[in-house]
N, C-alpha and C. Protein backbone atom coordinates (compact mmCIF):
# COMPACT_ATOMS: atom_id res chain seq x y z
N UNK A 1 178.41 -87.70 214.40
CA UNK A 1 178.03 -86.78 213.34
C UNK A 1 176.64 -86.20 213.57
N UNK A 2 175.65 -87.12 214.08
CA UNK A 2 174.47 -87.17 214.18
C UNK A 2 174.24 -85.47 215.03
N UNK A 3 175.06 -85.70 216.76
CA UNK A 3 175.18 -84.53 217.38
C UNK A 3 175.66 -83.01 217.13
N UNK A 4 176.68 -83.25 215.99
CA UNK A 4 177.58 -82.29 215.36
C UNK A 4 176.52 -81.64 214.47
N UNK A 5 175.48 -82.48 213.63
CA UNK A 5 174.57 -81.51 212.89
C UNK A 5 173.68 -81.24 213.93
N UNK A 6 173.46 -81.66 214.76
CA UNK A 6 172.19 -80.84 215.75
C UNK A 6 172.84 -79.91 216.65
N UNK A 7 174.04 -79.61 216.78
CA UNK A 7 174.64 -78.42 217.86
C UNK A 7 174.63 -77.49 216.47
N UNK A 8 174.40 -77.77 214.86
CA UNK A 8 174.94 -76.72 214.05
C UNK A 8 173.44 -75.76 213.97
N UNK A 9 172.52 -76.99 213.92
CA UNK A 9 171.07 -76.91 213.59
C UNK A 9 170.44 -75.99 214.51
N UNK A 10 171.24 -75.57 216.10
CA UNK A 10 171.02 -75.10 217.18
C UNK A 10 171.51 -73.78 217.02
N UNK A 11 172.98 -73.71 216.56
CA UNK A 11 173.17 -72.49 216.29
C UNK A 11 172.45 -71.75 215.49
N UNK A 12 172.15 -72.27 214.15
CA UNK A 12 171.47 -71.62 213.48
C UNK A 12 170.01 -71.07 213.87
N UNK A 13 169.38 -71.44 214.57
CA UNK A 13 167.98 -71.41 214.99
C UNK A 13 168.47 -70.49 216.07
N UNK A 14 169.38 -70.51 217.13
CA UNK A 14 169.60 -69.16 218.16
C UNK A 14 169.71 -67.89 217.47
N UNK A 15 170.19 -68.29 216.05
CA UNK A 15 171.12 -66.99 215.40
C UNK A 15 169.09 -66.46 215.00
N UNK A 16 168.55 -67.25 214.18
CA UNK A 16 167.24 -66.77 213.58
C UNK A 16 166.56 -66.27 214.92
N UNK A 17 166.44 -67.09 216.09
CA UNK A 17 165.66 -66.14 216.81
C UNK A 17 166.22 -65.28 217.53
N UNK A 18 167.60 -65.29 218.08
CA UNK A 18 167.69 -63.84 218.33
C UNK A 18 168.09 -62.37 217.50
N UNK A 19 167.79 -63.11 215.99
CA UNK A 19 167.94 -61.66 215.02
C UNK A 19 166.40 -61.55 215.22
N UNK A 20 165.26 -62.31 215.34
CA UNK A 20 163.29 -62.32 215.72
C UNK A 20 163.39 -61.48 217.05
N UNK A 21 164.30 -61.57 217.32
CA UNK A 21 164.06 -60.67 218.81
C UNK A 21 164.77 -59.47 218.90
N UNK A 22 165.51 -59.62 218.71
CA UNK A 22 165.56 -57.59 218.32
C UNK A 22 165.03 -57.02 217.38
N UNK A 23 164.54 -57.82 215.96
CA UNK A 23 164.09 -56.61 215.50
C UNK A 23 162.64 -56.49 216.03
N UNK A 24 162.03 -57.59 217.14
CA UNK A 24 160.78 -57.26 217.65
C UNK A 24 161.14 -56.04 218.51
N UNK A 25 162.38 -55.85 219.46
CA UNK A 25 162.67 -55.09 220.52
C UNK A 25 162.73 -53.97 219.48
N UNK A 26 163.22 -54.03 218.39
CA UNK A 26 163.53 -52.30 218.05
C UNK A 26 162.09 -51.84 217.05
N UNK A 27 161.00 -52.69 217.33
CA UNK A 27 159.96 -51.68 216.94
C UNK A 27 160.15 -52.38 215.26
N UNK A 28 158.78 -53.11 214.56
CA UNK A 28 158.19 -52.93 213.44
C UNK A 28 157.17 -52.61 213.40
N UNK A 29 156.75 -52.37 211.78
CA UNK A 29 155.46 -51.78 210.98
C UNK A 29 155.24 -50.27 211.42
N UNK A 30 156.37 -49.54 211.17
CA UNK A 30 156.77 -48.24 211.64
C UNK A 30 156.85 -47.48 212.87
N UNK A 31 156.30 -48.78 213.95
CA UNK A 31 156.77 -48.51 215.46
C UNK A 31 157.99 -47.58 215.62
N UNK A 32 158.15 -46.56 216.08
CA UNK A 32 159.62 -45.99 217.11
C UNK A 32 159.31 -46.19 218.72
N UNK A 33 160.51 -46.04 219.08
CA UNK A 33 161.11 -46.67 220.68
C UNK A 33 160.98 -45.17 221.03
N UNK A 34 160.75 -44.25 221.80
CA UNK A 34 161.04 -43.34 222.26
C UNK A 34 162.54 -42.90 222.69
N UNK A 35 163.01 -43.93 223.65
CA UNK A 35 163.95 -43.32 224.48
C UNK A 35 165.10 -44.63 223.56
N UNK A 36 166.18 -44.85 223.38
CA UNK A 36 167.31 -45.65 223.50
C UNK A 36 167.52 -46.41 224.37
N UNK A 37 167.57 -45.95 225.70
CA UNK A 37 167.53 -46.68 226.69
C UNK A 37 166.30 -47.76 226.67
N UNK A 38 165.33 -47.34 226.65
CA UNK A 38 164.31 -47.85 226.98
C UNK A 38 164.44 -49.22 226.00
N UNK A 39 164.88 -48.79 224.70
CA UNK A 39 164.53 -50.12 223.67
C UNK A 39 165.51 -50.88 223.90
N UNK A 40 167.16 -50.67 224.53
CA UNK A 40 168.18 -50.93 224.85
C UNK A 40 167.40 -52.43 225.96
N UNK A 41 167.12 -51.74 227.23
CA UNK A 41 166.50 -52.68 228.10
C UNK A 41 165.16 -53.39 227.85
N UNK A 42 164.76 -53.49 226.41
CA UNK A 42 163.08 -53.53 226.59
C UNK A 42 163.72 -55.21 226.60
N UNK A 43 162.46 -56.31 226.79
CA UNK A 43 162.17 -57.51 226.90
C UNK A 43 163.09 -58.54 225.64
N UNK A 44 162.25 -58.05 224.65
CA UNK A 44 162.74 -58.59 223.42
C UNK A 44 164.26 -58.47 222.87
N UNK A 45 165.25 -57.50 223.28
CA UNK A 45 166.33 -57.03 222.89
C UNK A 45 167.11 -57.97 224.39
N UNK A 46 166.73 -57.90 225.52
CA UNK A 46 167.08 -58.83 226.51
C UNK A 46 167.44 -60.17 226.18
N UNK A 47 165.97 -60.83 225.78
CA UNK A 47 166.07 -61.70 224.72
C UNK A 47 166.38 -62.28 223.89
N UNK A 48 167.26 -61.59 223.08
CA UNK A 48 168.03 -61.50 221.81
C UNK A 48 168.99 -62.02 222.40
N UNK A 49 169.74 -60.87 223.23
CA UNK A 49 170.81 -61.15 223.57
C UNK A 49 171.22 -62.34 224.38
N UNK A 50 170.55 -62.76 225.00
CA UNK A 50 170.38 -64.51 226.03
C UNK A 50 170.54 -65.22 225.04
N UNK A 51 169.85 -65.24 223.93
CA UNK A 51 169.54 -66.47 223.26
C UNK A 51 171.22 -66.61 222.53
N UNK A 52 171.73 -65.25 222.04
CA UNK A 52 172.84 -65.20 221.31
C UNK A 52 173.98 -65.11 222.49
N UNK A 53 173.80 -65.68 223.68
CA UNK A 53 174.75 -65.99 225.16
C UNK A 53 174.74 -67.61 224.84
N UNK A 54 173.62 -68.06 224.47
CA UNK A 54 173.62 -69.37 224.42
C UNK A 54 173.85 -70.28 223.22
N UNK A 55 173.69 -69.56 221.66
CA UNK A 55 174.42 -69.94 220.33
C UNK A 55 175.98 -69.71 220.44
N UNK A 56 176.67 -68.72 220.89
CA UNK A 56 177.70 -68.42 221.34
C UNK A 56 178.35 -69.70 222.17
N UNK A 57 177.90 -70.42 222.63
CA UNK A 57 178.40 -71.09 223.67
C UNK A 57 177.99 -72.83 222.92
N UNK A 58 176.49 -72.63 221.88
CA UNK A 58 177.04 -73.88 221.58
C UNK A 58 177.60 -74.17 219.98
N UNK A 59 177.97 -72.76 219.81
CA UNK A 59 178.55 -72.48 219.10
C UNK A 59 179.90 -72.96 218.60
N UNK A 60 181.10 -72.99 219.90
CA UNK A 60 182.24 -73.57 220.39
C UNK A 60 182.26 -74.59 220.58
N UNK A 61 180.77 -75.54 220.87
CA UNK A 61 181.03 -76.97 220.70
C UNK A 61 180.94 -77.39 219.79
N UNK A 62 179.94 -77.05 218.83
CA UNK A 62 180.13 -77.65 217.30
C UNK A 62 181.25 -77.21 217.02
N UNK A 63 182.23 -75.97 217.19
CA UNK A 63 183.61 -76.31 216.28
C UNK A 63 184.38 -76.98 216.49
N UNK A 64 184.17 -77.29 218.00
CA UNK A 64 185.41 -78.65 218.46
C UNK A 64 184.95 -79.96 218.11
N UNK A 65 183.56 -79.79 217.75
CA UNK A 65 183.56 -81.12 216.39
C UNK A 65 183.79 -81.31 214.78
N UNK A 66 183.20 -79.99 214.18
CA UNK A 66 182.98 -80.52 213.08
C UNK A 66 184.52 -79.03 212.56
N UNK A 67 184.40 -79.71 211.37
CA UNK A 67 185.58 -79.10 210.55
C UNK A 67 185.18 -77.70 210.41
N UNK A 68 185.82 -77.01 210.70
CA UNK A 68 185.38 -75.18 209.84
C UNK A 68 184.81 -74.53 208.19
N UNK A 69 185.27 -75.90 207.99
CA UNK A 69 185.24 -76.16 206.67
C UNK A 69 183.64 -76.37 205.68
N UNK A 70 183.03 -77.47 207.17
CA UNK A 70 181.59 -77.50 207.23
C UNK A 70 180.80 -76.60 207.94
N UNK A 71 181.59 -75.90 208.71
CA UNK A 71 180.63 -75.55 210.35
C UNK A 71 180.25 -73.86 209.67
N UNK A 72 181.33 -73.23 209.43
CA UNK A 72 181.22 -72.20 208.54
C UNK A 72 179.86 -71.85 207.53
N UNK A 73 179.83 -72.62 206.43
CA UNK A 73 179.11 -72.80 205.51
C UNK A 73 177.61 -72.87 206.21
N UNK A 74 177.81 -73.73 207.32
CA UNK A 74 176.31 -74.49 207.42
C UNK A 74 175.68 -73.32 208.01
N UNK A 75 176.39 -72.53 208.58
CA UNK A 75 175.49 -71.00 209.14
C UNK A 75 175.29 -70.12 207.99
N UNK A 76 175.20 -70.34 206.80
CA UNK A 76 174.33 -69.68 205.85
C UNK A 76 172.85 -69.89 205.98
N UNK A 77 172.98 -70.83 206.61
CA UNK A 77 171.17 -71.59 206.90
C UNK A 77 170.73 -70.45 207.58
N UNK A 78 171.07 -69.68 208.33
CA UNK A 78 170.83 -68.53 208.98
C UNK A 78 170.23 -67.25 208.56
N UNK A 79 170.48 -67.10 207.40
CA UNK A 79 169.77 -66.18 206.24
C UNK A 79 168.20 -67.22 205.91
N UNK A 80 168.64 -68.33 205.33
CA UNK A 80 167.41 -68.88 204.94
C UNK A 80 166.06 -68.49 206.28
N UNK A 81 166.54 -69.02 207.65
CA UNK A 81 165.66 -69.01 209.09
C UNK A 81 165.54 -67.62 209.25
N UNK A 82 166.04 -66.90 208.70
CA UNK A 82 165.58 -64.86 208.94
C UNK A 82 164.56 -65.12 207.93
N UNK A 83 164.72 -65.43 206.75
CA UNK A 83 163.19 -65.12 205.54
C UNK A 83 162.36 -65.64 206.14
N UNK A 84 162.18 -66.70 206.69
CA UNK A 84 161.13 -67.35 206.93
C UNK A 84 160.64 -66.99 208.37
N UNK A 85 161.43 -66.95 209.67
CA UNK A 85 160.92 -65.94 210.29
C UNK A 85 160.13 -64.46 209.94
N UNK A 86 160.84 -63.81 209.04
CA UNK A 86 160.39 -62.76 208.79
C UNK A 86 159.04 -63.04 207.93
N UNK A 87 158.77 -63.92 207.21
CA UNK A 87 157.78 -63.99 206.65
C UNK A 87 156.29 -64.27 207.72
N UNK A 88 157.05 -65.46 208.83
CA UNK A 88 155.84 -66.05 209.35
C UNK A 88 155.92 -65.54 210.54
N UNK A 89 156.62 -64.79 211.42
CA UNK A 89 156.55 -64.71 212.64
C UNK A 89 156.50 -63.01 212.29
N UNK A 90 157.01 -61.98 211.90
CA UNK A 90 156.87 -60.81 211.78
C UNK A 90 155.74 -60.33 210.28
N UNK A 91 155.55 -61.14 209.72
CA UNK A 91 154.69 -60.61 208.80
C UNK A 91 154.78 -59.41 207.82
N UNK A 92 156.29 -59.97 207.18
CA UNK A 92 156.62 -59.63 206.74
C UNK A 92 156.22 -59.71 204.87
N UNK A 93 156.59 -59.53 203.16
CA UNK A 93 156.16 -59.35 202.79
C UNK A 93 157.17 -59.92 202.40
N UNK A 94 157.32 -61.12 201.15
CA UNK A 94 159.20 -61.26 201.34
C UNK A 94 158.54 -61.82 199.69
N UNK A 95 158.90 -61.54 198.53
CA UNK A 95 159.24 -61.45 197.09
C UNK A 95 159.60 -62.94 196.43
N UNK A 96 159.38 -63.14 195.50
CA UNK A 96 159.39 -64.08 194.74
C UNK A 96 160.76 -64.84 194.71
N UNK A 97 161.22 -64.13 194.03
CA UNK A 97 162.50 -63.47 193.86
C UNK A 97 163.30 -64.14 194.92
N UNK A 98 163.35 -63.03 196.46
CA UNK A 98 163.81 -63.93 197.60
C UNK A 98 163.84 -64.88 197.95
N UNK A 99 162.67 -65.57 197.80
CA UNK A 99 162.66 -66.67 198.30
C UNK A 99 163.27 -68.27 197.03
N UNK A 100 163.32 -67.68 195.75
CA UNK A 100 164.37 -68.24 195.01
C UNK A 100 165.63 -68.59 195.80
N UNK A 101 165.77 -66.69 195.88
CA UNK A 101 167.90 -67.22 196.68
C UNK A 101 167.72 -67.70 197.58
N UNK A 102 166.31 -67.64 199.06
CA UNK A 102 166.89 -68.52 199.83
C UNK A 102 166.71 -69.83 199.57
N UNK A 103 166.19 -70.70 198.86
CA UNK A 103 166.06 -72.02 198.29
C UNK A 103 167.91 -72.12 197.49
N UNK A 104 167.92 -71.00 197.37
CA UNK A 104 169.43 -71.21 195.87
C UNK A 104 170.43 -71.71 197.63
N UNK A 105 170.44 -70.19 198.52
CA UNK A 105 171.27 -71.16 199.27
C UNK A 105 170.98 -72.44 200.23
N UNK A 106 169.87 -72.36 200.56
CA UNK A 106 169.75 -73.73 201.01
C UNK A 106 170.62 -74.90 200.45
N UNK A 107 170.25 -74.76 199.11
CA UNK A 107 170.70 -75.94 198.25
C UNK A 107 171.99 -75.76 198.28
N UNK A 108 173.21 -74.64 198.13
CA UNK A 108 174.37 -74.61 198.00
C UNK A 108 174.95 -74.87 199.56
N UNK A 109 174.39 -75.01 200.53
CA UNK A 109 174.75 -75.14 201.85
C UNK A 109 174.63 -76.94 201.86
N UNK A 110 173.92 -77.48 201.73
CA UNK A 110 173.70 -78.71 200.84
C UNK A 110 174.72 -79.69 200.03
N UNK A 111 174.90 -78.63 199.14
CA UNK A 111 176.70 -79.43 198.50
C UNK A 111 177.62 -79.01 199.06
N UNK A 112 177.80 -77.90 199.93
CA UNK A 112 179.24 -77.60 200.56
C UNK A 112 179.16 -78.77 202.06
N UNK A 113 178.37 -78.92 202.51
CA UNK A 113 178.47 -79.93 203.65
C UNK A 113 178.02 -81.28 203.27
N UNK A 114 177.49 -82.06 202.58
CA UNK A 114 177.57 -83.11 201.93
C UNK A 114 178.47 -83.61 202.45
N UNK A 115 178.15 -85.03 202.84
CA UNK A 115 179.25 -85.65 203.08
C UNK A 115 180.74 -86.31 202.45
């Protein structure tokens, strides 16, 4: 069980940083990319995509462990790891408010996987 929550704990954290890495590749705080191409191939969007080559992959091992039932649910955690990325790593500006629901789902991710 122990492994089954840390391949979930993995996905979720690939999923948060490679959504941290494209939206670094596609330009914030009103940055534009010039060309398509260019932001297409830039570093960070490269990046993204590796990291989400490698949630993808251990992605399929947590389902051949844990039930869909849990495995599903527990990638809501994934929203929670975007606010908080976005808050601390992009500097972002994130509302009272927000950070309620992401505590609301934390907690409901919480009783749906409960043992």
């Amino acid at each position: 069980m122990t492994l089954t929550l840390a391949m979930l704990l993995a996905t979720v954290l690939c999923d948060v940083a490679g959504q941290t890495c494209f939206k670094l590749g596609v330009g914030h705080d009103g940055e534009s990319k010039a060309s398509l191409v260019r932001m297409i191939f830039s570093r960070w969007i490269v990046l993204g995509v590796l990291v989400y080559v490698v949630e993808f992959t251990v992605w399929f091992a947590a389902l051949s462990m844990a039930p869909l039932s849990m495995a599903f649910p527990f990638m809501a955690l994934s929203y929670c790891g975007v606010v908080v990325a976005s808050r601390f790593v992009l500097g972002e500006r994130v509302s009272r408010q927000r950070w309620f629901a992401t505590f609301a789902i934390a907690l409901g991710v919480a009783l749906v996987c409960a043992p």
